[in-house]
Structures are given as C-alpha cells and as structure tokens.
N, C-alpha and C. Protein backbone atom coordinates (compact mmCIF):
# COMPACT_ATOMS: atom_id res chain seq x y z
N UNK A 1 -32.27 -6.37 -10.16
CA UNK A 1 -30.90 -5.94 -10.41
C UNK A 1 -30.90 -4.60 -11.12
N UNK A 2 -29.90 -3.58 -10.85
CA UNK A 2 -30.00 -2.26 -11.63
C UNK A 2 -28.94 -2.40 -12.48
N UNK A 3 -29.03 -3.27 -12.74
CA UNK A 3 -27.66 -3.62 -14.20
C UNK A 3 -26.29 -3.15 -14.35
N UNK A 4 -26.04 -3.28 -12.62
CA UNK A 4 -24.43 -2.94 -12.68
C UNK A 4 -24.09 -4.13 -11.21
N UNK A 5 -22.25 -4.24 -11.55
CA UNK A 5 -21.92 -5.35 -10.67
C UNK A 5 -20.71 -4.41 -10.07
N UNK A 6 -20.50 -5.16 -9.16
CA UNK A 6 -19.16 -4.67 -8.59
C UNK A 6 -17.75 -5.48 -8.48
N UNK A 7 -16.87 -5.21 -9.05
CA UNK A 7 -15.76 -5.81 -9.30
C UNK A 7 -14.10 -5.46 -8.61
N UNK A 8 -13.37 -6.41 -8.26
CA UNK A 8 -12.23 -5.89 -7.53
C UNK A 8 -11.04 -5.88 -8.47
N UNK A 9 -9.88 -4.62 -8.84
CA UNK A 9 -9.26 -4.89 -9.50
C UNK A 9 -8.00 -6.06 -8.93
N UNK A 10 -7.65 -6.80 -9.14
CA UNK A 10 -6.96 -7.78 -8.75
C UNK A 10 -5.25 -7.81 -9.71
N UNK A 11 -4.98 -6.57 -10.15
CA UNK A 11 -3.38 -7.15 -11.05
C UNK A 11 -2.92 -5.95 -10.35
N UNK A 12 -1.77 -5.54 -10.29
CA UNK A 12 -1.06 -4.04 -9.96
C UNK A 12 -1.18 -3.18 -10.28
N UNK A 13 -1.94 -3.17 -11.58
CA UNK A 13 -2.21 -1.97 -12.62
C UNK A 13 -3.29 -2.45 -13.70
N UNK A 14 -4.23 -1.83 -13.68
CA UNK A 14 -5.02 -2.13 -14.82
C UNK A 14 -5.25 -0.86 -15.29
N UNK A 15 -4.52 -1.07 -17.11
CA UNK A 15 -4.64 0.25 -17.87
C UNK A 15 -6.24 0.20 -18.45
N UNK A 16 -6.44 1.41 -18.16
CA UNK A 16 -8.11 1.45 -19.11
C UNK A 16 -8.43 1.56 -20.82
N UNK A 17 -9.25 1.73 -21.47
CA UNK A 17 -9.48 1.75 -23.06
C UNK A 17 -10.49 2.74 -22.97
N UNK A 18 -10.21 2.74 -24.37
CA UNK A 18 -11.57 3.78 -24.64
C UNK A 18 -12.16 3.02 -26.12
N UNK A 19 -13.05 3.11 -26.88
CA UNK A 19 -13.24 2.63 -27.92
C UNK A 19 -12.52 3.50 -29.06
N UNK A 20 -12.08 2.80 -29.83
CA UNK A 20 -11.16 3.81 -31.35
C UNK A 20 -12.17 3.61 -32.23
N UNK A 21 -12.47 2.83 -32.86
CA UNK A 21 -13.36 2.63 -33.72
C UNK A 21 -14.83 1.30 -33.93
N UNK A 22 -14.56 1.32 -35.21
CA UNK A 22 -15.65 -0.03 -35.24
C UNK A 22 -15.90 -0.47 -36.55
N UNK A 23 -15.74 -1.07 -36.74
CA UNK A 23 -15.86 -2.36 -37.98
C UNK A 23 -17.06 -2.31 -38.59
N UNK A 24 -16.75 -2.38 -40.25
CA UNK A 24 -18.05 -2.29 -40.73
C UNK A 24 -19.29 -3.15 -40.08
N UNK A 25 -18.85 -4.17 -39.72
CA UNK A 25 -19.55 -4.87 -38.90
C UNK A 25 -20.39 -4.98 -37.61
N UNK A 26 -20.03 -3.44 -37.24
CA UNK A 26 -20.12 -2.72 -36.15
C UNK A 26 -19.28 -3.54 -35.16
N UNK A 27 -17.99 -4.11 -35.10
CA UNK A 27 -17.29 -4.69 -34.06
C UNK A 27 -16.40 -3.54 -33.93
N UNK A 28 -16.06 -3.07 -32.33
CA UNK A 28 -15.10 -2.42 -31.68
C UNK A 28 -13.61 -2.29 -31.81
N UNK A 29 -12.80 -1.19 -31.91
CA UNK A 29 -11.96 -1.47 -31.57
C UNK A 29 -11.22 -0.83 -30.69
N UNK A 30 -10.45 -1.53 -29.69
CA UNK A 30 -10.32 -0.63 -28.59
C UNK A 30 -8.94 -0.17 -28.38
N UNK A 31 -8.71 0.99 -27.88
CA UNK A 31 -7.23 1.51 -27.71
C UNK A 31 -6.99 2.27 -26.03
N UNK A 32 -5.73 2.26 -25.84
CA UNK A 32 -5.85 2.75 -24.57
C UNK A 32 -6.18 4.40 -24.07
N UNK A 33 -6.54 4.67 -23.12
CA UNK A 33 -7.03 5.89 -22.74
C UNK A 33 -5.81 6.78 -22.87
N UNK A 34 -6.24 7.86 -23.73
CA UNK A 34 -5.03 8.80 -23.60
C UNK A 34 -5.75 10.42 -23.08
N UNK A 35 -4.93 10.83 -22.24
CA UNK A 35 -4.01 10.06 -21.39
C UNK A 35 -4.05 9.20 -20.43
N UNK A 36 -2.75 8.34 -20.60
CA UNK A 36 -2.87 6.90 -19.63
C UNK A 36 -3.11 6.97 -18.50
N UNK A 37 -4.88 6.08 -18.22
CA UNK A 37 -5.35 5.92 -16.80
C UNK A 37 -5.33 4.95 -16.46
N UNK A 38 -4.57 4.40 -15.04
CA UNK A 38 -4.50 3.05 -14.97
C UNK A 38 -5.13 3.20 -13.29
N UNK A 39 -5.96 1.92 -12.96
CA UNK A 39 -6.51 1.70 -11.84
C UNK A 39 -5.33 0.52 -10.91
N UNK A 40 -5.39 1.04 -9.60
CA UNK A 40 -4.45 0.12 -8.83
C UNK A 40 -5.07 -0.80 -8.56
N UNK A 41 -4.21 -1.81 -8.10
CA UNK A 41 -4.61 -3.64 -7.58
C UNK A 41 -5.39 -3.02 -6.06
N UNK A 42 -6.62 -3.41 -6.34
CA UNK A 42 -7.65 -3.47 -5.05
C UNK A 42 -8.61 -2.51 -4.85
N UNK A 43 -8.74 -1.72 -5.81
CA UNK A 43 -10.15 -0.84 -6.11
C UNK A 43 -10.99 -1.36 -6.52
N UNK A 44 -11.99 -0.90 -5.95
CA UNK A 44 -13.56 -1.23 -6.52
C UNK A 44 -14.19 -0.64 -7.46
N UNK A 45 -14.67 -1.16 -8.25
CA UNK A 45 -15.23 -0.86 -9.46
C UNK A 45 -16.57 -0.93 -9.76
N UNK A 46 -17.40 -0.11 -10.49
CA UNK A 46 -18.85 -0.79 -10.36
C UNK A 46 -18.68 -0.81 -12.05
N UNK A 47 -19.37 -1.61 -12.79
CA UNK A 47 -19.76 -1.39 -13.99
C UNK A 47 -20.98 -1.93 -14.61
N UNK A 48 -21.03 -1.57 -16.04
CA UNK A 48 -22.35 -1.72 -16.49
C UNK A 48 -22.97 -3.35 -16.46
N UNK A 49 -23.60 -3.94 -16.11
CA UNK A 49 -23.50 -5.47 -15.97
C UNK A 49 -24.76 -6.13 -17.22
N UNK A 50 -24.94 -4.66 -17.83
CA UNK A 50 -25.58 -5.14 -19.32
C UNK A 50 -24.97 -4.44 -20.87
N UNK A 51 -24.48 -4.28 -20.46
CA UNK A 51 -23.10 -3.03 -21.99
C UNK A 51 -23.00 -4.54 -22.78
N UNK A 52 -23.37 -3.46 -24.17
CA UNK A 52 -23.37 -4.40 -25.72
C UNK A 52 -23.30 -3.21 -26.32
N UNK A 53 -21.72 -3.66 -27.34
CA UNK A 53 -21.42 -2.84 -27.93
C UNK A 53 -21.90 -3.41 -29.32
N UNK A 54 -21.84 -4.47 -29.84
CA UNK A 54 -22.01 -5.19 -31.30
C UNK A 54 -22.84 -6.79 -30.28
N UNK A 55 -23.30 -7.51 -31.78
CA UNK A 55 -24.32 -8.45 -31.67
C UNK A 55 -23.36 -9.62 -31.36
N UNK A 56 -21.84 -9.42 -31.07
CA UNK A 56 -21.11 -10.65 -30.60
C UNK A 56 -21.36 -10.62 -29.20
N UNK A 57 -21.75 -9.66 -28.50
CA UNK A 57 -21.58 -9.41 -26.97
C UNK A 57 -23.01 -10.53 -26.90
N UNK A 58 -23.57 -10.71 -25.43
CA UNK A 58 -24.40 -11.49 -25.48
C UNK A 58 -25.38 -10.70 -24.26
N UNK A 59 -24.55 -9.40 -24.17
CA UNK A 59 -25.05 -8.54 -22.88
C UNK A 59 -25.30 -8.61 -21.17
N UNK A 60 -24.70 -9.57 -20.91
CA UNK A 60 -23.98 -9.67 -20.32
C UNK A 60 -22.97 -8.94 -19.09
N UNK A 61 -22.53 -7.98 -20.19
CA UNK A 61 -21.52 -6.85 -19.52
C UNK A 61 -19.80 -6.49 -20.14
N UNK A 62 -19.85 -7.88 -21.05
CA UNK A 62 -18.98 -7.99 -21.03
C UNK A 62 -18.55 -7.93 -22.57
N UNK A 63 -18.05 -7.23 -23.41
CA UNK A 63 -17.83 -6.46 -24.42
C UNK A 63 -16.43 -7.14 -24.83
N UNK A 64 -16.76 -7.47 -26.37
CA UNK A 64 -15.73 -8.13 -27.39
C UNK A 64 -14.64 -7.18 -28.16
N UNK A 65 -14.03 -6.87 -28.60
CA UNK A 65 -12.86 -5.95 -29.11
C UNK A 65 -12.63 -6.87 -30.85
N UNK A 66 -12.56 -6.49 -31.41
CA UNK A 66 -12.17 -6.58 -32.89
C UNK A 66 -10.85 -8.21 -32.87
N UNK A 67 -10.22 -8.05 -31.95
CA UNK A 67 -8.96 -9.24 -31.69
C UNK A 67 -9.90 -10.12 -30.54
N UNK A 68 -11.12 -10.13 -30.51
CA UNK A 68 -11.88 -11.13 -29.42
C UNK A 68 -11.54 -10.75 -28.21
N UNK A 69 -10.57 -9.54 -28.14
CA UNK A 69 -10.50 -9.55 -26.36
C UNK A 69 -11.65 -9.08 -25.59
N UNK A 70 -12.19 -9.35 -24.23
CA UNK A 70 -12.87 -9.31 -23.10
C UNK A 70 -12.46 -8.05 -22.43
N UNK A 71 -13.68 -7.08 -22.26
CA UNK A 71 -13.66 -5.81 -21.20
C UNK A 71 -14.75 -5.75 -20.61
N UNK A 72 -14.73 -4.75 -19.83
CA UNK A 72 -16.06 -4.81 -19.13
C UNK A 72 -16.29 -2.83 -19.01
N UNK A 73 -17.09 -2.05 -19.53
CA UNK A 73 -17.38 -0.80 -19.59
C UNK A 73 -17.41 -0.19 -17.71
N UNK A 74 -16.47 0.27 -17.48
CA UNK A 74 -16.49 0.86 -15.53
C UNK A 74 -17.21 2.27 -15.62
N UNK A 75 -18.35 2.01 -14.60
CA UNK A 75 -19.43 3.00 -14.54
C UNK A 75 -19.08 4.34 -13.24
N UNK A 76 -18.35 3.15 -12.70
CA UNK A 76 -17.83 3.96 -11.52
C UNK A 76 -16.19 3.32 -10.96
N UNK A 77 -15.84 4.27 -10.35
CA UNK A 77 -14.83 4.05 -9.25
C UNK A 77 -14.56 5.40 -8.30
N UNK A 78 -14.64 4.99 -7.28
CA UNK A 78 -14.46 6.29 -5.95
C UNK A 78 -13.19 7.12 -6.14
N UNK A 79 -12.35 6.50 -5.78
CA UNK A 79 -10.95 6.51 -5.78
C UNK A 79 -10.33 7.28 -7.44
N UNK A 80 -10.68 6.66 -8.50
CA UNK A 80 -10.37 7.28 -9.40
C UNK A 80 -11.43 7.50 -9.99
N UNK A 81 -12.34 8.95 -10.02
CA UNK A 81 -13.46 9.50 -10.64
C UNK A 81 -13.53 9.08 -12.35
N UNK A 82 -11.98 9.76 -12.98
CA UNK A 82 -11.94 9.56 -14.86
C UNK A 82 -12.49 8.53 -15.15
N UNK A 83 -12.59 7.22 -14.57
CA UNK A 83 -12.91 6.19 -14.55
C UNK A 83 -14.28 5.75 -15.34
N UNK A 84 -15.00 6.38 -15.28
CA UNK A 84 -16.11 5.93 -15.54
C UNK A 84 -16.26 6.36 -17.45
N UNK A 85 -16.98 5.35 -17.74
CA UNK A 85 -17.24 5.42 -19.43
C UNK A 85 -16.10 4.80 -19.95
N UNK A 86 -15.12 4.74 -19.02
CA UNK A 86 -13.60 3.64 -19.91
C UNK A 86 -14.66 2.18 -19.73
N UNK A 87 -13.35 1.25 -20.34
CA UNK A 87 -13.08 0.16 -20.40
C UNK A 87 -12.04 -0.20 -19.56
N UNK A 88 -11.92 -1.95 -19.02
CA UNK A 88 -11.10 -2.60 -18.27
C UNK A 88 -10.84 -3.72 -19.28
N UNK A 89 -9.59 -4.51 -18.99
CA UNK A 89 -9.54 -5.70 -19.24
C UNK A 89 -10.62 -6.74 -18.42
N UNK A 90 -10.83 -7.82 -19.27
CA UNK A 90 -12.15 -8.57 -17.73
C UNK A 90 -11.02 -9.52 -16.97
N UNK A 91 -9.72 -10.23 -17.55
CA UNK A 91 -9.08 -10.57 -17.12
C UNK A 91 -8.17 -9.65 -15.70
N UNK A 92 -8.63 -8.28 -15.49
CA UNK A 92 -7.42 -7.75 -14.78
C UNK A 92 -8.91 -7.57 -13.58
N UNK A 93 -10.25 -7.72 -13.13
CA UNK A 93 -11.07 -7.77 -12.27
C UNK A 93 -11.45 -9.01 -12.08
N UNK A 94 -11.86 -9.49 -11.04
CA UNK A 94 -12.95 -10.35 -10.17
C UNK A 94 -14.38 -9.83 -9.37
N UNK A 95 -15.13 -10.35 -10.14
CA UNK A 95 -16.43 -10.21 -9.20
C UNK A 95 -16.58 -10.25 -7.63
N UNK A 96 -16.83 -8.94 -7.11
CA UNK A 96 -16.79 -9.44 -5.71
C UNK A 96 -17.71 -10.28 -5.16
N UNK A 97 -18.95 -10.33 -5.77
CA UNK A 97 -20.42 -11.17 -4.93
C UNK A 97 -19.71 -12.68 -5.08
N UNK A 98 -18.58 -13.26 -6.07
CA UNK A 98 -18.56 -14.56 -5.96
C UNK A 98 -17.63 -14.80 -5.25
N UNK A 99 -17.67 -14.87 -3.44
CA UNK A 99 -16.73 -15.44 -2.55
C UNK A 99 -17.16 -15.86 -1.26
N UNK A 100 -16.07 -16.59 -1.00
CA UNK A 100 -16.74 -17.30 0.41
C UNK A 100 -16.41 -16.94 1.50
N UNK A 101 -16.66 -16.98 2.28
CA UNK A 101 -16.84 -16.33 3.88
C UNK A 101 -16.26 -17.12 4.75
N UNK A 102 -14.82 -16.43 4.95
CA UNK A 102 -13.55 -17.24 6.11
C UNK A 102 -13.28 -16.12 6.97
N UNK A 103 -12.45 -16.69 7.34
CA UNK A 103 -11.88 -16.18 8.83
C UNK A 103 -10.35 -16.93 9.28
N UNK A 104 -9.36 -15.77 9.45
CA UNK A 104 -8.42 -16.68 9.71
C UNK A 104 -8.08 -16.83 10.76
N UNK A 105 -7.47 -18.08 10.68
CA UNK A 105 -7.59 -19.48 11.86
C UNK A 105 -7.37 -18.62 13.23
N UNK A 106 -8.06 -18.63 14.22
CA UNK A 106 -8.08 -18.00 15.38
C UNK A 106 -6.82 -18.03 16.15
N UNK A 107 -6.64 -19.28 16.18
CA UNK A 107 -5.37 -19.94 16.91
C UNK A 107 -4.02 -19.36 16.52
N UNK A 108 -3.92 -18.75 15.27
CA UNK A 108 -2.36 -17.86 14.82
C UNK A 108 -3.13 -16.44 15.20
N UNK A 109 -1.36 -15.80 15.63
CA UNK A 109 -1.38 -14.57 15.84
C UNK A 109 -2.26 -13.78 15.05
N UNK A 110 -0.92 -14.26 14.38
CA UNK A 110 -1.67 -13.68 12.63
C UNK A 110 -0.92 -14.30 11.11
N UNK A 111 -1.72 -13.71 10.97
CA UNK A 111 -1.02 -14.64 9.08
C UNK A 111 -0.73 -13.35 8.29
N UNK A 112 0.28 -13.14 7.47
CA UNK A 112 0.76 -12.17 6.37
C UNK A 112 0.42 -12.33 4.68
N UNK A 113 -0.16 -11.18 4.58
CA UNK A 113 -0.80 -11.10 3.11
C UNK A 113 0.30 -10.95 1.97
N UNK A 114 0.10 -11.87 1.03
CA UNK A 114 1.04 -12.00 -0.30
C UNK A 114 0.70 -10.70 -0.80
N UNK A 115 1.40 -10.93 -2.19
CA UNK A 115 1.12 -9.77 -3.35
C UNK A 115 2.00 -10.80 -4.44
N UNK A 116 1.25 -10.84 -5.89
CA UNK A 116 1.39 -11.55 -7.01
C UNK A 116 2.56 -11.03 -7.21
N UNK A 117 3.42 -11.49 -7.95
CA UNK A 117 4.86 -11.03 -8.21
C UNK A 117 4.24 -11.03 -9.74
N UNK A 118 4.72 -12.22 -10.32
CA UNK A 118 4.64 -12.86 -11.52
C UNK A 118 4.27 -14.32 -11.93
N UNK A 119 4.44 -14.76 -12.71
CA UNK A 119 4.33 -16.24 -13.42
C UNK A 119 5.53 -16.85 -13.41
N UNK A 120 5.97 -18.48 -13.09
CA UNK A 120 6.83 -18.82 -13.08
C UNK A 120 7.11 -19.50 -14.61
N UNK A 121 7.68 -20.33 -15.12
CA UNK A 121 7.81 -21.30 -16.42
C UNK A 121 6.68 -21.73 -16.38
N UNK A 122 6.09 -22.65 -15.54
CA UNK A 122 5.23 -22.82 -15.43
C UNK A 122 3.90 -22.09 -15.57
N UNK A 123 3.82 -21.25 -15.20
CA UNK A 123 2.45 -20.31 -15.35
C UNK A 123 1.98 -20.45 -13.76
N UNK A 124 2.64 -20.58 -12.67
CA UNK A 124 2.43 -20.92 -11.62
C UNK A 124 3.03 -19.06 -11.05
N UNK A 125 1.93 -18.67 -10.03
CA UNK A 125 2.28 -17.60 -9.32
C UNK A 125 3.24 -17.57 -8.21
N UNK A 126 4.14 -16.74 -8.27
CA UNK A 126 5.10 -16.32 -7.22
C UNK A 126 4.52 -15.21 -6.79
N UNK A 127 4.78 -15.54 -5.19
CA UNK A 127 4.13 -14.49 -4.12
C UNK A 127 5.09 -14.22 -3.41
N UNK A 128 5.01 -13.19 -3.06
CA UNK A 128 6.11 -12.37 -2.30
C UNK A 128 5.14 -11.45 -0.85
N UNK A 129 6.14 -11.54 0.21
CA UNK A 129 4.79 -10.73 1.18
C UNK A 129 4.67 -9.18 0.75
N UNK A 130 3.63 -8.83 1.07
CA UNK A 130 3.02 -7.14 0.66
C UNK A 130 3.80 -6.41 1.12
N UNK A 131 4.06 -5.68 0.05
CA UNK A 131 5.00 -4.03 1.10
C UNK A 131 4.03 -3.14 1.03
N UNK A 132 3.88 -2.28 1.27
CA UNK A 132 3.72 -2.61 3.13
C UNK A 132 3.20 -3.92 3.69
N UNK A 133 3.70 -4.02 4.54
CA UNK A 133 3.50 -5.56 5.26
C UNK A 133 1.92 -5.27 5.72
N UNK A 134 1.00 -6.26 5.13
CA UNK A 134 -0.39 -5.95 5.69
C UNK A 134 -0.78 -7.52 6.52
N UNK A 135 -1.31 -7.35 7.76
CA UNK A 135 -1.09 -8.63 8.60
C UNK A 135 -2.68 -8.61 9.32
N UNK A 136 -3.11 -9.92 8.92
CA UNK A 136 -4.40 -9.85 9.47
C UNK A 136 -4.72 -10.83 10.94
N UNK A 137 -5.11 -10.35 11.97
CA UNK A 137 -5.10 -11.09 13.05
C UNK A 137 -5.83 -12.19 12.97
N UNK A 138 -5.48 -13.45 13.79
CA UNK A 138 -5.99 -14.62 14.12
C UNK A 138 -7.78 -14.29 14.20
N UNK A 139 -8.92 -14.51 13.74
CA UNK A 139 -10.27 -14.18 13.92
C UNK A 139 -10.74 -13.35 12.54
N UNK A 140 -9.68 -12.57 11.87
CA UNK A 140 -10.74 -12.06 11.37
C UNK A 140 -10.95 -12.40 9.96
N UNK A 141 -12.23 -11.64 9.47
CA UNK A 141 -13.27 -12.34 8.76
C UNK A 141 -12.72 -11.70 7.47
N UNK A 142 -12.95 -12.41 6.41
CA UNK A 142 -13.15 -11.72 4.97
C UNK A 142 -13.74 -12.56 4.04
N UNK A 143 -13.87 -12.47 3.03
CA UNK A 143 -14.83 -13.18 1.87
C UNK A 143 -13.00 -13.39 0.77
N UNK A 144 -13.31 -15.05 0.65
CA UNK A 144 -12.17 -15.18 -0.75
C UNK A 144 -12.80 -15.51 -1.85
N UNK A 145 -12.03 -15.04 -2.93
CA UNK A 145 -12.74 -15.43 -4.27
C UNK A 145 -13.08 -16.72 -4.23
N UNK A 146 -14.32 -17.43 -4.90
CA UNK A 146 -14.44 -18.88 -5.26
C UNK A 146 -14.32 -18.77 -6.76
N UNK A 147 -14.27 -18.24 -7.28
CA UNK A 147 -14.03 -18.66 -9.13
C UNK A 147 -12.71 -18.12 -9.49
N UNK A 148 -12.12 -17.17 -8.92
CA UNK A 148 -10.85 -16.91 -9.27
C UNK A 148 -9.51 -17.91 -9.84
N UNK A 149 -8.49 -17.76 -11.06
CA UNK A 149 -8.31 -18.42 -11.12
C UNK A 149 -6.71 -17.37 -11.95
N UNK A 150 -5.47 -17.75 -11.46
CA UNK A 150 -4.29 -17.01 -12.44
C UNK A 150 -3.67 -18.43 -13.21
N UNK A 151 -3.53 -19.67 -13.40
CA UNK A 151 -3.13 -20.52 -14.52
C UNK A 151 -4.53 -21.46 -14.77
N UNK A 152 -4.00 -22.22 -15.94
CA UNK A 152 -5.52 -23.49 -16.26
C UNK A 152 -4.64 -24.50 -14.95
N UNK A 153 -3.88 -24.45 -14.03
CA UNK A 153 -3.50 -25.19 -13.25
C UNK A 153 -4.16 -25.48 -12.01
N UNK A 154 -5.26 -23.94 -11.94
CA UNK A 154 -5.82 -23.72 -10.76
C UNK A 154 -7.25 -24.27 -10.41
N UNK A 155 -7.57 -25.09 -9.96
CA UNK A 155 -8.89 -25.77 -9.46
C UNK A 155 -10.34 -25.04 -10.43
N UNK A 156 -10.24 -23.69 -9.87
CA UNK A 156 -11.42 -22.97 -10.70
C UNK A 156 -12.44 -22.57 -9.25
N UNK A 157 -11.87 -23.48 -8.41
CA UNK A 157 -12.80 -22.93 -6.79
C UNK A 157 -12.09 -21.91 -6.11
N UNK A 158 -11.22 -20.82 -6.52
CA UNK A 158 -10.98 -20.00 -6.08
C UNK A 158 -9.18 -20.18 -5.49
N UNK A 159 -8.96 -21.78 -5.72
CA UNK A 159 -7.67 -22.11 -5.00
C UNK A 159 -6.79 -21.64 -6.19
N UNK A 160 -5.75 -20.98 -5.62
CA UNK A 160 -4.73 -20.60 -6.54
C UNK A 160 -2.88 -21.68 -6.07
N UNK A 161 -2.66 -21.90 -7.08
CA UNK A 161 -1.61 -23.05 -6.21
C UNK A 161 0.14 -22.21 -6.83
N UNK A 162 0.04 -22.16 -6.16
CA UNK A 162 1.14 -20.88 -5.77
C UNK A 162 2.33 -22.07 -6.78
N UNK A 163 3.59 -21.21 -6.53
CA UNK A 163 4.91 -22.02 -7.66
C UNK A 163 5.88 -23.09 -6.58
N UNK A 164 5.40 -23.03 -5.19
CA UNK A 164 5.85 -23.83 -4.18
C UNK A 164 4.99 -25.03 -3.93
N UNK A 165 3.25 -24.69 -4.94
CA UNK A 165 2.70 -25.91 -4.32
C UNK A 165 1.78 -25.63 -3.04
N UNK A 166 2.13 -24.15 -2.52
CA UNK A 166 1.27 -24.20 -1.55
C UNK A 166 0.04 -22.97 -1.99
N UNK A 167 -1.20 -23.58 -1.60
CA UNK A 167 -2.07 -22.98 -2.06
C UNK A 167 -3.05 -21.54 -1.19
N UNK A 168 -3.34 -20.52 -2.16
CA UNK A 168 -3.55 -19.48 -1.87
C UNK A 168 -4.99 -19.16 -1.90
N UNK A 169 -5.65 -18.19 -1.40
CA UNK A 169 -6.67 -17.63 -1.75
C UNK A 169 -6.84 -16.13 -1.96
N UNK A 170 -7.76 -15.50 -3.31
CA UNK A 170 -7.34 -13.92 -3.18
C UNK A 170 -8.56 -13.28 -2.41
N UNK A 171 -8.37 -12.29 -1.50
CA UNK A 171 -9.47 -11.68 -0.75
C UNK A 171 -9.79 -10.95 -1.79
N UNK A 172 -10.83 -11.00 -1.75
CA UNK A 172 -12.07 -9.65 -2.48
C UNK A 172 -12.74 -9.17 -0.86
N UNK A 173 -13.06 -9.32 -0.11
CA UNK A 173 -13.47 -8.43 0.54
C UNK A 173 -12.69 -8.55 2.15
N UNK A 174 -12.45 -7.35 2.66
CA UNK A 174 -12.03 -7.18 4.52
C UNK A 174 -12.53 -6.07 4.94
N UNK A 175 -13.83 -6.69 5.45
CA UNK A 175 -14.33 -4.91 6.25
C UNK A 175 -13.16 -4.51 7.49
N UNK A 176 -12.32 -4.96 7.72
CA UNK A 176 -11.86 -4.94 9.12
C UNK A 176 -10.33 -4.08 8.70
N UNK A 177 -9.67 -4.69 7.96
CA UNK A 177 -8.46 -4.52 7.13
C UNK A 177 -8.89 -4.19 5.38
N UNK A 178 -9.49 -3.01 5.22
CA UNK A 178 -9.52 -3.06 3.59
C UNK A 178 -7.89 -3.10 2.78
N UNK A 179 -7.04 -2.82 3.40
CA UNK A 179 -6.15 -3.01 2.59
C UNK A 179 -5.63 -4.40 1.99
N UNK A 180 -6.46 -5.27 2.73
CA UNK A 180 -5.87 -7.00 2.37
C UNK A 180 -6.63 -7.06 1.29
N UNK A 181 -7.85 -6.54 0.51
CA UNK A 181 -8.48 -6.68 -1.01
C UNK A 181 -7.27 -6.62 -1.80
N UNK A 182 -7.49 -7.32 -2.59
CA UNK A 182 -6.76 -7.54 -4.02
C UNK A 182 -5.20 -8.24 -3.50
N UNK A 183 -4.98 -8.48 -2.48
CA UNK A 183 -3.68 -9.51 -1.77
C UNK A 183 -4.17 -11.00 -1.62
N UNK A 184 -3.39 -12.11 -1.02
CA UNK A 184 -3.94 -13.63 -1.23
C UNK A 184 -3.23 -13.70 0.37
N UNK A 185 -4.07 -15.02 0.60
CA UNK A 185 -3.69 -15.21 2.32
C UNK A 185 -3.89 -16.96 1.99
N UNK A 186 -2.54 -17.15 2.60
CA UNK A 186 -2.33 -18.97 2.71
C UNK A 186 -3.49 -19.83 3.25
N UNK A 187 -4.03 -20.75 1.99
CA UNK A 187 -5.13 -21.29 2.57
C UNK A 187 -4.74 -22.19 3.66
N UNK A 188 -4.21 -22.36 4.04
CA UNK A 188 -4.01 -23.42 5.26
C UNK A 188 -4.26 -22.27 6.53
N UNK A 189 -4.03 -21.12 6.34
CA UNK A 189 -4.04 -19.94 7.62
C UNK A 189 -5.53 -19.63 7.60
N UNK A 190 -6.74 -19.76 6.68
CA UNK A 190 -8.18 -19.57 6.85
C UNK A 190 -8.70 -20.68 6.93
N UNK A 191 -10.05 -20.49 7.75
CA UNK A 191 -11.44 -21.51 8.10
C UNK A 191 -12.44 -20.61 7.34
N UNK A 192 -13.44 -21.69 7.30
CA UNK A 192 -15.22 -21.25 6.64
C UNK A 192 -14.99 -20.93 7.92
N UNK A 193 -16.35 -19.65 7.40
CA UNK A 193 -16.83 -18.42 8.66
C UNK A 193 -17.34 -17.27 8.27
N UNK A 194 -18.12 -17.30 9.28
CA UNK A 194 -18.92 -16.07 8.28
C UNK A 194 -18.89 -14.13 8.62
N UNK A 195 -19.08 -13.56 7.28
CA UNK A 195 -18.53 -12.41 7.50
C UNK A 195 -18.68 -11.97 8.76
C-alpha cells in the first residue's frame, strides 16, 4: 500500500479545514479554509491513509479535532487542485474500494438516479430524482457502497432505507455514466454483477 486511499465525496458540499491550532497536548484544532473551499457531491479524492496529527489518532488516516470530530487530510483531488493539504469531514466521504459489483436489472429500460435531499423527523433520507436527470440503462454495471450508512436505521451493508421505506443504494463507482457517483439507485432496480 502507498499510504493513500481513495474516497468519494458523497454530501452536496463538503467544506474543507485547515488546522488553527493545537493544544498543549498537542491535540488539533481545526477551522475552515479561508478562503471557503468546498468540494462537490461526487469527486474523488485521494488522501493520506496514514496522517497522525496527535497520539489520539491511531494512524489510520483519520485525524481527531480538539471537539473529537473525524477528518481525513486530502492529498489530492483532480477537479479541485487547492485541495490538497486541507482537511475533510470523514462523515461527508465514503471509501470507494468498499463496494459491490451490480448491474441494473437488464429487463428495465432504465432506472433514474436519486440525489439526498435531507433527513426526515426521523433521520430517514428523502430522495428526490437528480437534476439533471441522470438515467442509467437496463445492463449497466457499477459498484454500490457496502458500508455506507446516512441514519443508525440503516443495516450498515450499504442499504440505505429511504423515508418511504424503500431502500436505496449509493454508487461510488460508474465507468459507463460517471455522473451517477455520489447519487443512489433503487435497490430493487439492481442485481449482483460484475463490473
């Protein structure tokens, strides 16, 4: 391993940090990048997959903040160069290597890709279809998250159970359609299959 992972941003906006200071303790504290850089829902990210900032981290990658919050140091991004040497939230990425390999159901035309709205009372996601309308044909292939997870309501296998009850999956990867990364496609509309 060369001690970096690759990660998909998965929220609409993820604002970046920079470090402000640090605690006699040598614990971090982090503030946002000024000026404000925020990465869009479905960029790829590479980052450091061993960054330790203080002896709470466990090295890992994944870096503690003074209030216990979770980041992860971004080494790279294509799309937005400034990127690199910030910080992310770890909550606003998903690992892309952890997903499984579907294909949707041959037999439909096609199926239409969500986009997260918000949280209901519940903590249950409302999905709304993508504007732009992004539509993936009957056959083709992509990888869905398996650990992904937006409430403690959600399985933890990647199923996200939408505020209707019907359950979702988020693509991390579409060689075919990259624009369906970081969108969710109705699990009942995908089969196992491989990339």
């Amino acid at each position: 391993m060369d001690g970096t992972d690759e990660f998909l941003v998965v929220v609409e906006k993820a604002r970046l940090y920079q470090v402000a200071s640090a605690s006699p303790e040598g614990v971090p504290s982090m503030a946002p990048l000024q000026p404000r850089l925020e990465l869009g829902g479905g960029l790829h990210i590479t980052v450091d997959a061993q960054k330790k900032l203080s002896e709470r981290d466990n090295g890992d990658g994944i870096v503690h903040d003074s209030h216990g919050e979770a980041y992860l140091c971004v080494q790279s991004c294509q799309q937005q160069p400034r990127a690199g040497g910030t910080y992310v939230e770890r909550q606003a990425v998903v690992r892309i290597a952890e997903n499984t390999e579907m294909r949707v159901n041959p037999a439909l035309e096609h199926t239409n890709c969500q986009f997260f709205l918000r949280q209901d009372k519940q903590g249950k996601p409302i999905f709304i279809p993508s504007r732009p309308m992004v539509k993936l044909k009957g056959g083709t292939r992509l990888g869905v998250s398996n650990t992904f997870k937006v409430s403690d309501k959600d399985p933890g296998d990647g199923t996200i159970l939408g505020s209707g009850r019907e359950p979702f999956y988020l693509v991390v990867e579409c060689l075919e359609v990259p624009s369906a990364e970081g969108l969710y496609v109705a699990k009942e509309d995908v089969l196992p299959g491989e990339l």
